[in-house]
N, C-alpha and C. Protein backbone atom coordinates (compact mmCIF):
# COMPACT_ATOMS: atom_id res chain seq x y z
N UNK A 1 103.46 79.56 38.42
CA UNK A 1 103.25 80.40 39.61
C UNK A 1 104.60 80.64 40.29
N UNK A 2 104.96 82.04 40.62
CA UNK A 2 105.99 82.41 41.22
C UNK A 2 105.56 81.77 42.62
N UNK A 3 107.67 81.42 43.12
CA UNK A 3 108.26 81.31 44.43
C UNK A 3 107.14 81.83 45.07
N UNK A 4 106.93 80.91 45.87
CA UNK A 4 105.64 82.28 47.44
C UNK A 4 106.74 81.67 48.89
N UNK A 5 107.35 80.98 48.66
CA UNK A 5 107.70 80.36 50.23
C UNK A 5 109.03 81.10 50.87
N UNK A 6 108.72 81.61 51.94
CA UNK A 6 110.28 83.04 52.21
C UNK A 6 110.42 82.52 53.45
N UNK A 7 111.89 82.69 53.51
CA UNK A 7 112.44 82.32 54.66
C UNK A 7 113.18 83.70 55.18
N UNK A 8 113.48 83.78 56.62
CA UNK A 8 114.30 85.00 56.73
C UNK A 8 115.95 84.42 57.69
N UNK A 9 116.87 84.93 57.09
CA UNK A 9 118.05 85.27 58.29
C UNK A 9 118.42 86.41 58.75
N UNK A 10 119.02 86.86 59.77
CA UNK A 10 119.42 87.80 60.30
C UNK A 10 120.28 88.65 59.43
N UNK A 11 120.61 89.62 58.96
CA UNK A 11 121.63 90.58 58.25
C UNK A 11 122.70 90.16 59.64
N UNK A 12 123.88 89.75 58.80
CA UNK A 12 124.90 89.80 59.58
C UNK A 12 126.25 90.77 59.03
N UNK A 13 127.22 91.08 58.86
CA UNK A 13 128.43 91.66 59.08
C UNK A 13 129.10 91.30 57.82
N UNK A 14 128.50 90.52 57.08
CA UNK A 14 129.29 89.70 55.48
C UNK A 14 128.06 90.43 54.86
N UNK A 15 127.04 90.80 55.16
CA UNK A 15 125.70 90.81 54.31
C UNK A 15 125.80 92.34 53.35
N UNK A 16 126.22 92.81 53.53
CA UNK A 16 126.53 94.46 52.79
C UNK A 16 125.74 94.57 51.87
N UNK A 17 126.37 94.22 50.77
CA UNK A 17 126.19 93.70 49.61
C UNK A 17 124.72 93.36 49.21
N UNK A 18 124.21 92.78 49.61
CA UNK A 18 122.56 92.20 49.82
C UNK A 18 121.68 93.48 49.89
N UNK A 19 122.39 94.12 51.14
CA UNK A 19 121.59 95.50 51.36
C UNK A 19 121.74 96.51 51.01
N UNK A 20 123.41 96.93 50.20
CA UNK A 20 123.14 97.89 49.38
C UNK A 20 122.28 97.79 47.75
N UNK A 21 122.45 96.27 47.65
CA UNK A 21 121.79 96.06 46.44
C UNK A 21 120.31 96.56 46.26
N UNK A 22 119.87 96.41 47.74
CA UNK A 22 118.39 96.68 48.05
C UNK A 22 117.97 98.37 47.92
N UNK A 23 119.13 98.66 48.75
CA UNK A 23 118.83 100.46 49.21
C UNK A 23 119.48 101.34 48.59
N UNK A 24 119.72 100.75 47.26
CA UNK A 24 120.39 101.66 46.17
C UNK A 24 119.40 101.86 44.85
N UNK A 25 119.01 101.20 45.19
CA UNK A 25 117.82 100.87 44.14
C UNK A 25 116.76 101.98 44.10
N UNK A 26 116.61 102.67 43.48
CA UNK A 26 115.88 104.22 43.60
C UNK A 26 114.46 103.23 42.94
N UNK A 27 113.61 102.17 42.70
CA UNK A 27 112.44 102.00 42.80
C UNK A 27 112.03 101.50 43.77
N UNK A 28 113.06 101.01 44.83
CA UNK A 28 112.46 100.17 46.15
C UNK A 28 112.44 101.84 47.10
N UNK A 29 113.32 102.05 46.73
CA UNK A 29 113.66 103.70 47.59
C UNK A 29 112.75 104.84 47.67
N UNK A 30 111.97 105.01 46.41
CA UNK A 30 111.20 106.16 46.03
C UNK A 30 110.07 106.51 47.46
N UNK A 31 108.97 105.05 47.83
CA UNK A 31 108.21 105.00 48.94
C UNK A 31 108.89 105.14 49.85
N UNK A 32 110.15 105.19 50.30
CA UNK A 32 110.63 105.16 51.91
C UNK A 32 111.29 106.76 52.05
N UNK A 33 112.49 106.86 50.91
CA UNK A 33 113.59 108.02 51.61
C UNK A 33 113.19 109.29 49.85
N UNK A 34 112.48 108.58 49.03
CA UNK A 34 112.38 109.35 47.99
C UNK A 34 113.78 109.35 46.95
N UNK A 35 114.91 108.66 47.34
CA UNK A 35 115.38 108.55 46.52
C UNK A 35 116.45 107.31 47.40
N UNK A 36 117.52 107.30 46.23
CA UNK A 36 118.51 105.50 46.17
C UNK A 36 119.48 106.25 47.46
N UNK A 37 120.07 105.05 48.31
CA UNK A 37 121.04 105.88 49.06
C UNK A 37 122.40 105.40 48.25
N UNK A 38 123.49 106.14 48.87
CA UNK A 38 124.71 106.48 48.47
C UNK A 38 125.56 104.84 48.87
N UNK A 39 127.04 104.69 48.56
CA UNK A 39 127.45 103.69 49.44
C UNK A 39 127.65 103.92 50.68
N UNK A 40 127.86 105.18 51.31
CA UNK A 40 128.23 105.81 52.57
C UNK A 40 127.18 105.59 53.20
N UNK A 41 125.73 106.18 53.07
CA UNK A 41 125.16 106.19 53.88
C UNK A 41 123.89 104.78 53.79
N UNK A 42 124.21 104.03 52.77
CA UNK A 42 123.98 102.73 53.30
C UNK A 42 124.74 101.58 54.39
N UNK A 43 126.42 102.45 54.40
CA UNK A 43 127.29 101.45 55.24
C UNK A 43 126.69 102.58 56.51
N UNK A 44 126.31 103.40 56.39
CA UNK A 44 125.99 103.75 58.14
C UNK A 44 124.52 103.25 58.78
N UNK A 45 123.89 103.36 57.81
CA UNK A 45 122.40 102.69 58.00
C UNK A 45 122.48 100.81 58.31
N UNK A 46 123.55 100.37 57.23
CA UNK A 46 124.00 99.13 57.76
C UNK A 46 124.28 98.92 58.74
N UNK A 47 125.09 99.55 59.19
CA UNK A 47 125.64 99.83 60.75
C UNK A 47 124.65 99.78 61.82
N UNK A 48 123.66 100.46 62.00
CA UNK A 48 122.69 100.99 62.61
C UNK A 48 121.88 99.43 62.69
N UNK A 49 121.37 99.10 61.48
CA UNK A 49 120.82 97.73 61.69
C UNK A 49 121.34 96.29 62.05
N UNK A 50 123.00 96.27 61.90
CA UNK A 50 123.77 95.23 62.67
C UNK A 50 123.49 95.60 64.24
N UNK A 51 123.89 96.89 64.42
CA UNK A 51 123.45 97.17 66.38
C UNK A 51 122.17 96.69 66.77
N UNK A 52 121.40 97.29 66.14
CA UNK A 52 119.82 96.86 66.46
C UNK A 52 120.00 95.40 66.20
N UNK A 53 120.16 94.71 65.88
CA UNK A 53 120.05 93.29 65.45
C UNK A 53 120.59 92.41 66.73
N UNK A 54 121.77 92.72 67.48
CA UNK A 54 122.24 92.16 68.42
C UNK A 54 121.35 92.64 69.95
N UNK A 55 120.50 93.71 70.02
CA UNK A 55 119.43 93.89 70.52
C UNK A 55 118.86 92.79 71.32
N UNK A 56 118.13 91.50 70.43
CA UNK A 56 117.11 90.42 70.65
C UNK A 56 117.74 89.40 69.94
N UNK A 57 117.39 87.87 70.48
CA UNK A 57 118.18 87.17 69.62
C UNK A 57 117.61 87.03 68.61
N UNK A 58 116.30 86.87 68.32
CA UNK A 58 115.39 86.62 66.88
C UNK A 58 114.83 87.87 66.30
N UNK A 59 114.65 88.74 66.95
CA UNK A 59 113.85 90.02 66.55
C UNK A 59 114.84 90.93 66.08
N UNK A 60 114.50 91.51 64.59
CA UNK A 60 115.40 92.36 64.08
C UNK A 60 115.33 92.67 62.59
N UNK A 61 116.49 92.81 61.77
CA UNK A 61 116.05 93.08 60.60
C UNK A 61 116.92 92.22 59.79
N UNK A 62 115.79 91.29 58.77
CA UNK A 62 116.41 89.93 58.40
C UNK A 62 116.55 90.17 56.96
N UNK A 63 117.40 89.52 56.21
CA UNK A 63 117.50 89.15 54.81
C UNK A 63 116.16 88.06 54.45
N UNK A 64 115.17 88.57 53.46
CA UNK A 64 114.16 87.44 52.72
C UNK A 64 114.93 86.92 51.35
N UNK A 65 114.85 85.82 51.45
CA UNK A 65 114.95 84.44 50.74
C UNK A 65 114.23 83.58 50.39
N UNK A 66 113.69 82.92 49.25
CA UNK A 66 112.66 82.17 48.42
C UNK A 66 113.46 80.91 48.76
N UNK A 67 112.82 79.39 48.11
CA UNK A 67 113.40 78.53 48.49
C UNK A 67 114.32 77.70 47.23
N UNK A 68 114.41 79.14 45.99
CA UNK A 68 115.33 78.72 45.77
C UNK A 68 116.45 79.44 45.96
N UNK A 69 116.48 80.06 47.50
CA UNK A 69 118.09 81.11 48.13
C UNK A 69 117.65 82.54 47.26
N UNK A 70 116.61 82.36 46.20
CA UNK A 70 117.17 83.74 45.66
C UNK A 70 117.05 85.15 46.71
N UNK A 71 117.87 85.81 46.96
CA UNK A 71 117.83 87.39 47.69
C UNK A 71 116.29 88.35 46.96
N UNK A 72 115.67 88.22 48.11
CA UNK A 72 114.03 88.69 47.53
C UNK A 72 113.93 89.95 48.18
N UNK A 73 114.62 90.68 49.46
CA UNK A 73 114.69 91.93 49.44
C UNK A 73 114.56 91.53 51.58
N UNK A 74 114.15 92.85 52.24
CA UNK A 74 114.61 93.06 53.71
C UNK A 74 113.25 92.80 54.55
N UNK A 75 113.03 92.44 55.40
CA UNK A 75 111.40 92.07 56.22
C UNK A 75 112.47 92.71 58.01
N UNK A 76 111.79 93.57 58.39
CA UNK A 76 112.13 93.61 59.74
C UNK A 76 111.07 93.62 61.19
N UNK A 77 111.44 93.27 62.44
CA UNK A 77 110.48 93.43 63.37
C UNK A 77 111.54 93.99 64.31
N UNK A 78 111.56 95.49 64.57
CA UNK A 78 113.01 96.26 64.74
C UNK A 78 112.06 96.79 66.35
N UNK A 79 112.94 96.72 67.49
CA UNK A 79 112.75 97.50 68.76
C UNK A 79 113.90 98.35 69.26
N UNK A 80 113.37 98.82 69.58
CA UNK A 80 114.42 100.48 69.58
C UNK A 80 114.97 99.54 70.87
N UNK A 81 114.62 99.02 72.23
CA UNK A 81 115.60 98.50 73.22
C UNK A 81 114.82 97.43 73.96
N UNK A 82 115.43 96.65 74.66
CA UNK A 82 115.22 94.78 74.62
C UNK A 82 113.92 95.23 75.57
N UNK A 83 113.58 95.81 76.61
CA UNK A 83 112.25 95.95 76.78
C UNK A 83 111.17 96.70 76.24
N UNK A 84 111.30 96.64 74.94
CA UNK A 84 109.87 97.44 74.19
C UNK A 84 109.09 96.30 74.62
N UNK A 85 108.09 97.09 74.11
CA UNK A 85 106.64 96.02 74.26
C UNK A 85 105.96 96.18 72.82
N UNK A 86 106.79 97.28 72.07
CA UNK A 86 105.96 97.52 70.40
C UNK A 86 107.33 97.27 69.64
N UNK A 87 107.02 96.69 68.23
CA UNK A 87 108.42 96.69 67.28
C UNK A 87 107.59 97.21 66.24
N UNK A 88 108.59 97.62 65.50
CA UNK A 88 108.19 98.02 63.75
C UNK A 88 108.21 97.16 62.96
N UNK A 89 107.02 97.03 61.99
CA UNK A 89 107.54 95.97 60.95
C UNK A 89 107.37 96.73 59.92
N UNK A 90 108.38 96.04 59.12
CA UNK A 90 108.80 96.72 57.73
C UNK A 90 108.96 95.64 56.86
N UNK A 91 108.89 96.14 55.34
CA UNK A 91 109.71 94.82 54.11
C UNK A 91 109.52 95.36 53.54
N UNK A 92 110.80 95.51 52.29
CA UNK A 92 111.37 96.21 51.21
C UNK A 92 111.54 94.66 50.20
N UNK A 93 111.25 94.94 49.22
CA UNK A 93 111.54 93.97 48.26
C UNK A 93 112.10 94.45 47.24
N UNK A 94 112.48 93.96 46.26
CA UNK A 94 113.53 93.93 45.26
C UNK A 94 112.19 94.02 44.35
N UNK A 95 112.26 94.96 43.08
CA UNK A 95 111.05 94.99 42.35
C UNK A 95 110.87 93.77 41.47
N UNK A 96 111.99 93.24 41.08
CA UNK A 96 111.11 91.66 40.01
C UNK A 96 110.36 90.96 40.40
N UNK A 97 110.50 91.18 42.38
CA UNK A 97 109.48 90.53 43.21
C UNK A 97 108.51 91.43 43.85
N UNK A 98 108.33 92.24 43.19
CA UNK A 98 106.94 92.99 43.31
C UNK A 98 105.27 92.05 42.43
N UNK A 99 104.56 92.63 43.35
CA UNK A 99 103.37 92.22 42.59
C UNK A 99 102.97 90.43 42.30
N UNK A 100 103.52 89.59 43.50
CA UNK A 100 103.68 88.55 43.49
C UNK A 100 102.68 87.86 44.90
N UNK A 101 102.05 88.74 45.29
CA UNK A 101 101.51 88.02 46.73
C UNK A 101 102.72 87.93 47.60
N UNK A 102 103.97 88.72 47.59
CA UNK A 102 105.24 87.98 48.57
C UNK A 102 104.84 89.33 49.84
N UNK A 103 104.52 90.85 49.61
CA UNK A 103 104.32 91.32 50.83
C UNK A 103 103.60 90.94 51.88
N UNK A 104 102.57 90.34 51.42
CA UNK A 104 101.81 89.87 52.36
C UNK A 104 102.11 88.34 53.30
N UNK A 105 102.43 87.45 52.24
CA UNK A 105 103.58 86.50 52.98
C UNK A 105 104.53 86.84 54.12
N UNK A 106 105.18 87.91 53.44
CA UNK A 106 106.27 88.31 54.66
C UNK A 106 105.40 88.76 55.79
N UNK A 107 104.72 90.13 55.45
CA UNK A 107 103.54 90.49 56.63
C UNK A 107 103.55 89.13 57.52
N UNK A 108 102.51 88.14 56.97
CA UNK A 108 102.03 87.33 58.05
C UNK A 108 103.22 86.69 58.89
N UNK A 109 104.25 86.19 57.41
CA UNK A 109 105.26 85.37 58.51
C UNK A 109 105.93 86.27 59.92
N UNK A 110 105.98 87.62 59.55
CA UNK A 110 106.70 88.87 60.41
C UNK A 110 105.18 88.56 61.86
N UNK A 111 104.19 88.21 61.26
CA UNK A 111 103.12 88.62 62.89
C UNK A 111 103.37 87.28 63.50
N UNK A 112 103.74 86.13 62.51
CA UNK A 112 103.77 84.58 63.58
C UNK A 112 104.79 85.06 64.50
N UNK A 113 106.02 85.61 63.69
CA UNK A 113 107.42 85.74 64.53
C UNK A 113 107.12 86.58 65.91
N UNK A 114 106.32 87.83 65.53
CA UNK A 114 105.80 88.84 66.54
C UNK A 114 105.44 87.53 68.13
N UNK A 115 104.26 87.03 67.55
CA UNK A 115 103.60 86.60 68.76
C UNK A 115 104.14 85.24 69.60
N UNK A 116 105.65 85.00 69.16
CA UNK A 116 106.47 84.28 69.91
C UNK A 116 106.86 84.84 70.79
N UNK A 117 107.33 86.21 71.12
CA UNK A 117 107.82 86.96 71.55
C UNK A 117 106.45 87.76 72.64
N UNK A 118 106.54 86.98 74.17
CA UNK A 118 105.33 87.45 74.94
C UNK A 118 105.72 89.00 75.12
N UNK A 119 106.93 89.83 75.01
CA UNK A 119 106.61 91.29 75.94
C UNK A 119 105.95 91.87 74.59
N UNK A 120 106.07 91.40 73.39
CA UNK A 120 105.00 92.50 72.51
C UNK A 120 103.97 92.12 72.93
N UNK A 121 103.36 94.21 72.98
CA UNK A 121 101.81 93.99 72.84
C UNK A 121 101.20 94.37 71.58
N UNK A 122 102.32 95.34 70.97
CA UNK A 122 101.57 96.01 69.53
C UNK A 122 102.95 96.22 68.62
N UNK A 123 102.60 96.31 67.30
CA UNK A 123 103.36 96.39 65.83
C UNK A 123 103.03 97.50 65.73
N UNK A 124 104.26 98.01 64.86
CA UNK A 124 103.57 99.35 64.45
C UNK A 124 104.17 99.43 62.79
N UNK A 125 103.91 100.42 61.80
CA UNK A 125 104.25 100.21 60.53
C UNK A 125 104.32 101.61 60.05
N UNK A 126 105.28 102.43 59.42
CA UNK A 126 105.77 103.00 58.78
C UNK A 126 105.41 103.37 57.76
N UNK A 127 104.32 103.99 56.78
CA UNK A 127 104.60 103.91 55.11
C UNK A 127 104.36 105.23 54.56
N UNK A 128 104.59 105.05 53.44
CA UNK A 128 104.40 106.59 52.60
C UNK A 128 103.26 106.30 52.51
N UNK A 129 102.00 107.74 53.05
CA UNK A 129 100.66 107.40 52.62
C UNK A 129 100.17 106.95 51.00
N UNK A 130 101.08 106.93 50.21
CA UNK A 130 100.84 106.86 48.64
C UNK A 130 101.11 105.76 48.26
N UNK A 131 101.64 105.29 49.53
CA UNK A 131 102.16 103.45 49.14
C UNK A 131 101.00 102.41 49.72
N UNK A 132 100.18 102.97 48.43
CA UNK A 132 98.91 101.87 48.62
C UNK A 132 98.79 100.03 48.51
N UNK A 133 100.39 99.78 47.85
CA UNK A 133 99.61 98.50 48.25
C UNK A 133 100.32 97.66 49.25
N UNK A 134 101.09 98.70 50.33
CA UNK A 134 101.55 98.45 51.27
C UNK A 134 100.86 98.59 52.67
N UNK A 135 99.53 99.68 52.27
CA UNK A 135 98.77 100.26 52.97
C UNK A 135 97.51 98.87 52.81
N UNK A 136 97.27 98.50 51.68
CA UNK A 136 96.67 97.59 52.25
C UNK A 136 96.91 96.09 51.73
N UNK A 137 97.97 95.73 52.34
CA UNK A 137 98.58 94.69 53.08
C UNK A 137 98.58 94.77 54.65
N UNK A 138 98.76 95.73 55.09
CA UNK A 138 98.82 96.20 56.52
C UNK A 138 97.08 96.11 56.77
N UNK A 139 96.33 96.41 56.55
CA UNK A 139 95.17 96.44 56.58
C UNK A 139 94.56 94.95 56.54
N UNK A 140 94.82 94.31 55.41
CA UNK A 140 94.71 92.94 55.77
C UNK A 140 95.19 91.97 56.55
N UNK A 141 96.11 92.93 57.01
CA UNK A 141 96.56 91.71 58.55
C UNK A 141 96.11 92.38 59.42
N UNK A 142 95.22 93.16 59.94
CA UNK A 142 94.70 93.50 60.65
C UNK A 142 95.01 94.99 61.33
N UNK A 143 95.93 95.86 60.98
CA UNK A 143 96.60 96.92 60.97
C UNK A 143 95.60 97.68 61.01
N UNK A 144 95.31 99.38 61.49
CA UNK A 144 94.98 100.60 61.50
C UNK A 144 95.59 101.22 61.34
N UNK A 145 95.19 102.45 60.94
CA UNK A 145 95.46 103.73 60.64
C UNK A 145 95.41 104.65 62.10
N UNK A 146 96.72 104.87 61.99
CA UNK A 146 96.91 105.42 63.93
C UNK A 146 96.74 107.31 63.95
N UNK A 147 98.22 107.30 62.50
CA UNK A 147 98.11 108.70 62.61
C UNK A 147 98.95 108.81 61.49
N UNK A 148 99.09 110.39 60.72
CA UNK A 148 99.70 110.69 59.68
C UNK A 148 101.06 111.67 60.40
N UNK A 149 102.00 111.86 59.97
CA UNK A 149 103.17 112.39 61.13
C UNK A 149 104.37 112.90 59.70
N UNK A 150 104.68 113.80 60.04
CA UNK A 150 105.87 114.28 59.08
C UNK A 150 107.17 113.23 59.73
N UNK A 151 108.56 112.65 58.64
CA UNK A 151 109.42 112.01 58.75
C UNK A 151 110.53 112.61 58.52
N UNK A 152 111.37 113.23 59.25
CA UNK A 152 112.54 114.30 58.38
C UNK A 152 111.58 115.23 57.07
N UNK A 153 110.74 115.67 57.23
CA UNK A 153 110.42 116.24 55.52
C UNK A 153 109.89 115.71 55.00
N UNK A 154 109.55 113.84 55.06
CA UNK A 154 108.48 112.82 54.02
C UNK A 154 107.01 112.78 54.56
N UNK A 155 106.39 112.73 54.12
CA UNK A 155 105.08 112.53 54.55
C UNK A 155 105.28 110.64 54.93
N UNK A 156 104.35 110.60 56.31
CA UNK A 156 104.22 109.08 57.34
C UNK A 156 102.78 108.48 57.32
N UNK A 157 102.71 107.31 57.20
CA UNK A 157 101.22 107.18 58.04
C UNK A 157 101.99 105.91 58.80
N UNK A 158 101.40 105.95 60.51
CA UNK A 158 101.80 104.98 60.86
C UNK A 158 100.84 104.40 60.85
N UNK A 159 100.58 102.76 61.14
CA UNK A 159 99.44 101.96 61.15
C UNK A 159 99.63 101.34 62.37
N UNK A 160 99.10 100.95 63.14
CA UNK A 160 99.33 99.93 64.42
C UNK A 160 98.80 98.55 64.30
N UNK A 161 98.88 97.21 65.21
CA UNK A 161 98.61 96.41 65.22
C UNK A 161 98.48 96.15 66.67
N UNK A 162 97.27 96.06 67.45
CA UNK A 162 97.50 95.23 69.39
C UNK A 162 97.24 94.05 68.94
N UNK A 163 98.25 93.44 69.62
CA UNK A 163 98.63 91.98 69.38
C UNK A 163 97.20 91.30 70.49
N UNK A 164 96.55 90.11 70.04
CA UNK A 164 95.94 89.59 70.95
C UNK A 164 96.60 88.37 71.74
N UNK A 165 95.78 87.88 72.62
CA UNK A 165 96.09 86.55 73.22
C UNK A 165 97.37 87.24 73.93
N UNK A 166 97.75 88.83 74.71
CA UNK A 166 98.48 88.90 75.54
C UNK A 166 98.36 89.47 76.72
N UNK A 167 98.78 88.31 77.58
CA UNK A 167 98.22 88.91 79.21
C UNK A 167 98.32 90.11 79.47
C-alpha cells in the first residue's frame, strides 16, 4: 500500500524548483491552465504565491510531502487579504501520485487546517468541470456546486464549503 501520510510546508524562496517541476508538467496542467507553463511564467506565478504566502502565518500555499520527504505535488488554502473570511483550496499532485487516495487526504488535512483559523466562514474550490475526480473529492468533504463561471477563456465550476461550528 502506497505512502497515504502528507505533511505540508510553506513554499518558500529556495522552493522554485519543486514548483516548476509541478507546473511544467502538461498532465498536472491540462485540468487547470490547459497546458505546461513556461520557466517565465512559472517564476511570476511563483512570485505571486511567495506574496500571498507572507499574507497569514499558516494559511497559504504549501509544498506536500509523504513521510518518506518524497515531493508529492502543491495543497493550498490561499486568501486574497488577511481579513477574508473565505480561502481557496486547491492541490495539484505530481501524476505517479495520482490515483492513490492522496487528494482526498490533502482535502481533509487542508479543512482541519481551515477550521483553526476562526475568521473563516467558507472554502471555496476552483476546478475544470471535467475534472471529475476532483469534483468528487470536493463533494465528499462536503463541498457544493455554487456556480459554473468562465476563467480567462477555461471553463470553472466553483464549489463552496460553510464552515460549521462558527460564531
Amino acid at each position: 500500500m502506497p505512502d497515504q501520510t502528507v505533511f505540508f510546508e510553506k513554499f518558500t524562496v529556495n522552493d522554485f524548483q519543486l514548483y516548476f517541476k509541478l507546473v511544467s508538467n502538461f498532465e498536472v496542467m491540462k485540468m487547470i491552465t490547459e497546458k505546461s507553463l513556461t520557466e517565465k511564467e512559472a517564476d511570476d506565478d511563483f512570485n505571486k504565491v511567495l506574496k500571498n504566502n507572507s499574507i497569514h502565518p499558516f494559511l497559504g500555499t504549501y509544498k506536500v510531502f509523504n513521510s518518506s520527504h518524497d515531493f508529492l505535488g502543491l495543497a493550498k488554502l490561499e486568501l486574497k487579504s488577511i481579513d477574508d473570511t473565505e480561502a481557496e483550496l486547491g492541490y495539484m499532485l505530481l501524476p505517479h501520485f495520482w490515483g492513490q487516495g492522496l487528494g482526498y487526504i490533502i482535502a481533509q488535512a487542508l479543512l482541519k487546517i481551515s477550521l483553526q483559523e476562526p475568521k473563516l466562514r467558507s472554502l471555496i474550490a476552483i476546478i475544470d468541470p471535467n475534472n471529475i475526480a476532483s469534483r468528487k473529492i470536493l463533494l465528499k468533504n462536503g463541498f457544493y456546486s455554487k456556480a459554473f463561471k468562465d476563467f480567462d477563456g477555461l471553463p470553472g465550476e466553483i464549489l463552496e464549503l460553510c464552515l460549521q461550528n462558527k460564531e
